[in-house]
N, C-alpha and C. Protein backbone atom coordinates (compact mmCIF):
# COMPACT_ATOMS: atom_id res chain seq x y z
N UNK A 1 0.84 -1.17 0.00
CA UNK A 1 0.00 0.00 0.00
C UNK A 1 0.89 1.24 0.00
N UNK A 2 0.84 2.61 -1.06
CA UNK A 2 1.31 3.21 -1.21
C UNK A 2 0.73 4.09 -0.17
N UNK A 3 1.85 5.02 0.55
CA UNK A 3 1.01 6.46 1.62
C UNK A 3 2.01 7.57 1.46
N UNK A 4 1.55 8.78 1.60
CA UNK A 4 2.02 10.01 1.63
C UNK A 4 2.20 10.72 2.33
N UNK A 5 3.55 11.18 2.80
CA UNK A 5 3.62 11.82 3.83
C UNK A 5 4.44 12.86 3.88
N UNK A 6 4.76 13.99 4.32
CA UNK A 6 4.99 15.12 4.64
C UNK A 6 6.72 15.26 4.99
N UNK A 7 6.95 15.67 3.86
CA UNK A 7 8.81 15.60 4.53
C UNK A 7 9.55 16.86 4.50
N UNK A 8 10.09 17.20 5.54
CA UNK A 8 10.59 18.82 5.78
C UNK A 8 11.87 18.10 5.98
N UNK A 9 12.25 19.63 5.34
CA UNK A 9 14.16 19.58 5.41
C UNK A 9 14.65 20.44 5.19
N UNK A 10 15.52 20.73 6.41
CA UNK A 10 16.21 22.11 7.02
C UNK A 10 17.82 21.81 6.30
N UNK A 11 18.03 23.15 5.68
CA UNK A 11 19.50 23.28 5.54
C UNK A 11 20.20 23.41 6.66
N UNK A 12 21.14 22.38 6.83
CA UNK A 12 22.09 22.97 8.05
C UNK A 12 23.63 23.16 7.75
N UNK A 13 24.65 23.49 8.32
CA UNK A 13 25.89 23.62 7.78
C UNK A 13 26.58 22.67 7.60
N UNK A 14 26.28 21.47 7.88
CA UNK A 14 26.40 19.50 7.80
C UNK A 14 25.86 19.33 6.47
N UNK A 15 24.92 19.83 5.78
CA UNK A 15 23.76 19.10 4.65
C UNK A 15 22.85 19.93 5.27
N UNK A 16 21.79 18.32 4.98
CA UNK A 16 20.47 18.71 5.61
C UNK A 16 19.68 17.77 6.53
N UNK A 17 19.15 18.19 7.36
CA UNK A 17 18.16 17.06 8.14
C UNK A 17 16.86 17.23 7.63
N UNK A 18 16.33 15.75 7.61
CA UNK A 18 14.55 15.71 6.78
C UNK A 18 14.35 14.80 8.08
N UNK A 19 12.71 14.97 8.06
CA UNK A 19 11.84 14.52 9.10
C UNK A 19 10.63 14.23 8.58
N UNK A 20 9.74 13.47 9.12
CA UNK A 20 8.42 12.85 8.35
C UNK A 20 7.54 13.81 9.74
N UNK A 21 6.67 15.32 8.95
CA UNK A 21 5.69 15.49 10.27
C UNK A 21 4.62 14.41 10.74
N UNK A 22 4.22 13.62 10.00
CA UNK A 22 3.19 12.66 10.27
C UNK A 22 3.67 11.30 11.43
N UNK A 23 5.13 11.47 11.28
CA UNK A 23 5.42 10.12 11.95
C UNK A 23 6.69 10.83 12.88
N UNK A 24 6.30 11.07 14.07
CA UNK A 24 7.15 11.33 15.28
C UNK A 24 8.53 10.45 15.49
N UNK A 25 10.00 10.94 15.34
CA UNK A 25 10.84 10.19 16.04
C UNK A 25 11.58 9.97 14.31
N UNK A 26 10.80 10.07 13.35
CA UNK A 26 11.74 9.53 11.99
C UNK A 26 12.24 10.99 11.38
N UNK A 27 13.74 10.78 11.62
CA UNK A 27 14.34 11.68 10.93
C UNK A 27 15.52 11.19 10.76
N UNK A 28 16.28 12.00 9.81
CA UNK A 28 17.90 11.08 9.38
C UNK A 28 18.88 12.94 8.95
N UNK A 29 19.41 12.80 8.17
CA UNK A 29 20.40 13.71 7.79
C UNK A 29 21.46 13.09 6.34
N UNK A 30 21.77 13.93 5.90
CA UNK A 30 22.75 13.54 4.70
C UNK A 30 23.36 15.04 4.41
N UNK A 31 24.32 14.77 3.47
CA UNK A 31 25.85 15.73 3.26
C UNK A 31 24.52 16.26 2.00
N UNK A 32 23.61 15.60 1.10
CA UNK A 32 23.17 16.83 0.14
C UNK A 32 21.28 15.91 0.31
N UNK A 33 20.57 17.55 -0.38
CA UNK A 33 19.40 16.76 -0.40
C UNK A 33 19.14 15.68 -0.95
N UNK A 34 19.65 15.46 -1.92
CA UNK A 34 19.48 14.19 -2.71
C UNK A 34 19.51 12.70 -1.50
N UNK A 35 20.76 12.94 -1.00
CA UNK A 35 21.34 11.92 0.31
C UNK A 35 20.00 11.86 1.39
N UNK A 36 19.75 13.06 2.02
CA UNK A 36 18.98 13.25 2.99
C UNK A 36 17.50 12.20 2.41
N UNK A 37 16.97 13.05 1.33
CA UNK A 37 15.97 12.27 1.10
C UNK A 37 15.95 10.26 1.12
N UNK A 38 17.38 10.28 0.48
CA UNK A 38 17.30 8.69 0.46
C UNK A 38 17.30 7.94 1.89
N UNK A 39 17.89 8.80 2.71
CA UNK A 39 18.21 8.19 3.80
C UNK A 39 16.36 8.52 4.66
N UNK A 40 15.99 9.30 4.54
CA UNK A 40 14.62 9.35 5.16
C UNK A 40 13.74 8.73 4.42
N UNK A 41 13.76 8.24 3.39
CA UNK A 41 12.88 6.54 2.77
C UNK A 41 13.45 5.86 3.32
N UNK A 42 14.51 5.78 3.35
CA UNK A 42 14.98 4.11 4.25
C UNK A 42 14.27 4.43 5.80
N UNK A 43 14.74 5.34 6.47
CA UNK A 43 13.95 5.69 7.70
C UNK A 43 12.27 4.86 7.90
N UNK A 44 11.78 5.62 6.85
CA UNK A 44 10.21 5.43 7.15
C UNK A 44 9.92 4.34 7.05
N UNK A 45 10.64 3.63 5.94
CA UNK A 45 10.60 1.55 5.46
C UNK A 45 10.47 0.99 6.95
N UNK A 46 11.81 1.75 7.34
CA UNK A 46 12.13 0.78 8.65
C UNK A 46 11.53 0.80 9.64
N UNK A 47 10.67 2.22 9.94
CA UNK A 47 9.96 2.42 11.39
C UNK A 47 8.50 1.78 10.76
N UNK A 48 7.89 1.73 9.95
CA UNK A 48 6.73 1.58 9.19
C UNK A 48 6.90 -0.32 9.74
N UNK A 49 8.05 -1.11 8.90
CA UNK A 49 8.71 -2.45 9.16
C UNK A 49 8.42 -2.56 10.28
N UNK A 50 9.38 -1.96 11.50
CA UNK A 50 9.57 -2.26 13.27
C UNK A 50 8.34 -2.35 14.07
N UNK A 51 7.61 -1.41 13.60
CA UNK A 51 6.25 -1.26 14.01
C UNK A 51 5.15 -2.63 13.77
N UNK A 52 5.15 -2.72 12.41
CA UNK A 52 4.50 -3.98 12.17
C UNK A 52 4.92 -4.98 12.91
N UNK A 53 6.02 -5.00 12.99
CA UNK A 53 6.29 -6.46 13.73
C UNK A 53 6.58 -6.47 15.28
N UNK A 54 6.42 -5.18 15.90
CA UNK A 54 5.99 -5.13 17.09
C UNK A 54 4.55 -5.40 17.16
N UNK A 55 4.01 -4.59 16.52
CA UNK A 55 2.39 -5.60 16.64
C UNK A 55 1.93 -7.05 16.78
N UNK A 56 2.79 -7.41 15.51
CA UNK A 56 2.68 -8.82 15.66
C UNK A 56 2.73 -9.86 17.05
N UNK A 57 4.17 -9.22 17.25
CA UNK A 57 4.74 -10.23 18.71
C UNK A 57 4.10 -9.77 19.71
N UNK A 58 3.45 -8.37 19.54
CA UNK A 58 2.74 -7.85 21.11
C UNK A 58 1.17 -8.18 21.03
N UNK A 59 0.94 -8.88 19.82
CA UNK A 59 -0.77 -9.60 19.63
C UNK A 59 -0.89 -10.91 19.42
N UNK A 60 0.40 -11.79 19.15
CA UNK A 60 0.92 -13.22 19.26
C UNK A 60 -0.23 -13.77 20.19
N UNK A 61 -1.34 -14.42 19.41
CA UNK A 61 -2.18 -15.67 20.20
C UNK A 61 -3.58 -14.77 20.52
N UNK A 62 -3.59 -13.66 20.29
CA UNK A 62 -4.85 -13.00 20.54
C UNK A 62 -6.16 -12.45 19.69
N UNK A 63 -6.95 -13.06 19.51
CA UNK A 63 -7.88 -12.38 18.83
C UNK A 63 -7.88 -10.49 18.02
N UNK A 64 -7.28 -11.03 17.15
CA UNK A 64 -7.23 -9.40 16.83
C UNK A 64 -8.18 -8.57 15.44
N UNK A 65 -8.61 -7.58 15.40
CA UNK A 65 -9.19 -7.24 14.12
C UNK A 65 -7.90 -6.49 13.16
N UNK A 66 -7.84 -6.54 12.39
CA UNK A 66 -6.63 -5.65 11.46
C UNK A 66 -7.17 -5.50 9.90
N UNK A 67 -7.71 -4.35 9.84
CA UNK A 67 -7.82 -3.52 8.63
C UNK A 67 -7.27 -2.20 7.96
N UNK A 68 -7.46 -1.84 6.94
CA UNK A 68 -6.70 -0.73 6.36
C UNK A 68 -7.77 0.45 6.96
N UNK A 69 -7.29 1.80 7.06
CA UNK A 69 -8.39 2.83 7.35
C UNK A 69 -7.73 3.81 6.54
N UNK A 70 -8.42 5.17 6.08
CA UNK A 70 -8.07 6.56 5.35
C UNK A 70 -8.97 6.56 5.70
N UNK A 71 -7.57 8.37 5.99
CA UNK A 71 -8.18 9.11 6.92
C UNK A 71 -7.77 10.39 5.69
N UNK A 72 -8.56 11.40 5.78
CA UNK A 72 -8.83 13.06 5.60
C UNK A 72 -7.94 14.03 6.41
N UNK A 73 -7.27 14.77 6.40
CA UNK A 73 -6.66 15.57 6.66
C UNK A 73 -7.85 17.24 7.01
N UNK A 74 -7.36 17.83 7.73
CA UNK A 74 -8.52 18.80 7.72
C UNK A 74 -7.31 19.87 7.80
N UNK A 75 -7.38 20.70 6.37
CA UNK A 75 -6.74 21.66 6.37
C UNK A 75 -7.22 23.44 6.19
């Protein structure tokens, strides 16, 4: 499932740092934007990944419901 999300990125005197506003805690850095961006897709793969499979092991044996939802933005 493809999703869209919001990526800011500050020039700093290093490169740049990018951050996902939608997803708290994922951010990375690289020497040019090009870098930064790649490295904050790998970011999101992986917290998007970690997450899932914390679910998994933290619902291991339990009755669970799991569906897709979209959601609206209210801007």
């Amino acid at each position: 499932m493809d999703r869209t999300f919001n990526a800011v990125y500050l020039k700093v005197p290093e490169g740049y740092v990018g951050f996902i506003e939608e997803l708290p805690g994922v951010s990375t850095q690289g020497a040019t934007l090009e870098e930064a961006r790649s490295n904050l897709n790998d970011a999101v793969e992986t917290v998007l990944e970690a997450n899932h499979a914390l679910t998994l092991i933290g619902t291991d044996g339990d009755e669970v419901i799991r569906e897709p939802i979209s959601v609206s933005t209210r801007e």
